[in-house]
Protein backbone atom coordinates (compact mmCIF):
# COMPACT_ATOMS: atom_id res chain seq x y z
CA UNK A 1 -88.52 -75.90 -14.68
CA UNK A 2 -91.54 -74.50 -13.67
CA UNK A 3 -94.79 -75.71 -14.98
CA UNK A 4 -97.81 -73.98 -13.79
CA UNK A 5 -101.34 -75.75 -14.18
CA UNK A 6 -102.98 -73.95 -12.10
CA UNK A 7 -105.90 -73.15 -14.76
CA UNK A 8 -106.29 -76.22 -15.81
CA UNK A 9 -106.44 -77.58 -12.16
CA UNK A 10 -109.04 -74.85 -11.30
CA UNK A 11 -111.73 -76.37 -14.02
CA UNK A 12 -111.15 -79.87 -13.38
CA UNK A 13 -112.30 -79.39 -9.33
CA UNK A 14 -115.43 -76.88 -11.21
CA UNK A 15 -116.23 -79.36 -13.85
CA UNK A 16 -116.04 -82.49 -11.02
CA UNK A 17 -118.16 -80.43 -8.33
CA UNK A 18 -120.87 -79.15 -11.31
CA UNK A 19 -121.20 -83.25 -12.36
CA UNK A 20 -121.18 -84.27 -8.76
CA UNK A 21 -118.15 -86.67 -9.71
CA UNK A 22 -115.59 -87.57 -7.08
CA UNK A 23 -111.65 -86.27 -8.13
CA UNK A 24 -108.83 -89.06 -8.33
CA UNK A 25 -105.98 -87.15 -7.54
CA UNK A 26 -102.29 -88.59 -8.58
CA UNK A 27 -98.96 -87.02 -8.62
CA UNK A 28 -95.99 -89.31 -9.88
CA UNK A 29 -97.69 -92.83 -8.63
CA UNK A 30 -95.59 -93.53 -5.81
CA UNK A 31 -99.48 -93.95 -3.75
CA UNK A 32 -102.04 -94.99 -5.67
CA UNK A 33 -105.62 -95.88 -4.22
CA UNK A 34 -108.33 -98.02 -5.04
CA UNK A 35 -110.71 -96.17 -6.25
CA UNK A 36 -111.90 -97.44 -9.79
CA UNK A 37 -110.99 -94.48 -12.42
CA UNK A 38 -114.24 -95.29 -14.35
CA UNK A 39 -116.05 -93.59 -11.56
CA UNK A 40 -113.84 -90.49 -10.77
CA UNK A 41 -112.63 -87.54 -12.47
CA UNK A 42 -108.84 -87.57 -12.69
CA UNK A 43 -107.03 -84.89 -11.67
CA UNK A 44 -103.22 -85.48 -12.32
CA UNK A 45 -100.83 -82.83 -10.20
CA UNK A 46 -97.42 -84.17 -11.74
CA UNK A 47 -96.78 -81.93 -14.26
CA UNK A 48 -98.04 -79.17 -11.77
CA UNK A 49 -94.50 -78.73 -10.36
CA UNK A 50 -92.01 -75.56 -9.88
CA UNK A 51 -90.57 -73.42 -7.27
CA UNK A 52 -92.82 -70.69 -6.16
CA UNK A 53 -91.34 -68.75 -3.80
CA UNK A 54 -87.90 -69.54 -1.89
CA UNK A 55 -86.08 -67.14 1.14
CA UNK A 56 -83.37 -69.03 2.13
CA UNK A 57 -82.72 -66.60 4.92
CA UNK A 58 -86.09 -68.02 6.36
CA UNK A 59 -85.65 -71.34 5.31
CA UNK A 60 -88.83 -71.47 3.91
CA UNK A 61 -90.15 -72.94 0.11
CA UNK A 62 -93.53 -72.92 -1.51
CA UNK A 63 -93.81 -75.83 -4.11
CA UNK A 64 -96.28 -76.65 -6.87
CA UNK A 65 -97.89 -79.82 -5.53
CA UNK A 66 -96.17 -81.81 -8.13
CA UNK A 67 -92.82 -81.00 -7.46
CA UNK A 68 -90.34 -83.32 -6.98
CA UNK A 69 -87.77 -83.52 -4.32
CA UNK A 70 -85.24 -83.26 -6.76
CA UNK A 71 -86.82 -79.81 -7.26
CA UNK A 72 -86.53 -78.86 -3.73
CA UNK A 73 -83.02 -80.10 -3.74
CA UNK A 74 -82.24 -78.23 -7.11
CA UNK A 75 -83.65 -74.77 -5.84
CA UNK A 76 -82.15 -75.07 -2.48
CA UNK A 77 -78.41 -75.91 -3.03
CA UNK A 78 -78.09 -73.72 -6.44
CA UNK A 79 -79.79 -70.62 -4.89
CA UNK A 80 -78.04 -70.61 -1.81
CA UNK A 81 -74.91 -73.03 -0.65
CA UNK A 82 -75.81 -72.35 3.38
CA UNK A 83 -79.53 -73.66 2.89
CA UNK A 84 -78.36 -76.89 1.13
CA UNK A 85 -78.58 -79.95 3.21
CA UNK A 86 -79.47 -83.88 2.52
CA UNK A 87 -83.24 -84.79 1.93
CA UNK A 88 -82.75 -88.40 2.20
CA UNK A 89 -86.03 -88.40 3.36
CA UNK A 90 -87.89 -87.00 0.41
């Protein structure tokens, strides 16, 4: 799946910079801060997610921000059965 936001993302950061407003940014939860969202301008990245480029003769992948690893594991064992390898770590 690949879901760019990359417009919407783009006037979020304008609309928080022209009001002076600090950005909140989140992804899927897993580390969430502090800071009161009454006071900052959330700017959620999880739906932001998709492969956007991939040479698996490199070994190198771009990702959307909020791409999960399950999307790095998807595009890297389906596209090409050398690359694929455990991300246990992800």
């Amino acid at each position: 799946m690949d879901n760019d936001s990359s417009a919407q993302i783009v006037d979020t950061v304008h609309n928080s910079y022209q009001k002076r407003t600090p950005l909140q940014i989140t992804g899927g939860g897993s580390h969430p801060y502090s800071t009161p969202l009454d006071a900052c301008t959330p700017l959620h990245l999880s739906e932001h997610s998709g492969v956007i480029e991939y040479y698996p003769a490199e070994l190198t992948i771009t990702l959307r921000a909020g791409s999960s690893s399950l999307t790095f594991k998807t595009a890297t064992c389906c596209r090409a059965a050398d690359a694929c390898f455990r991300t246990t770590y992800l």
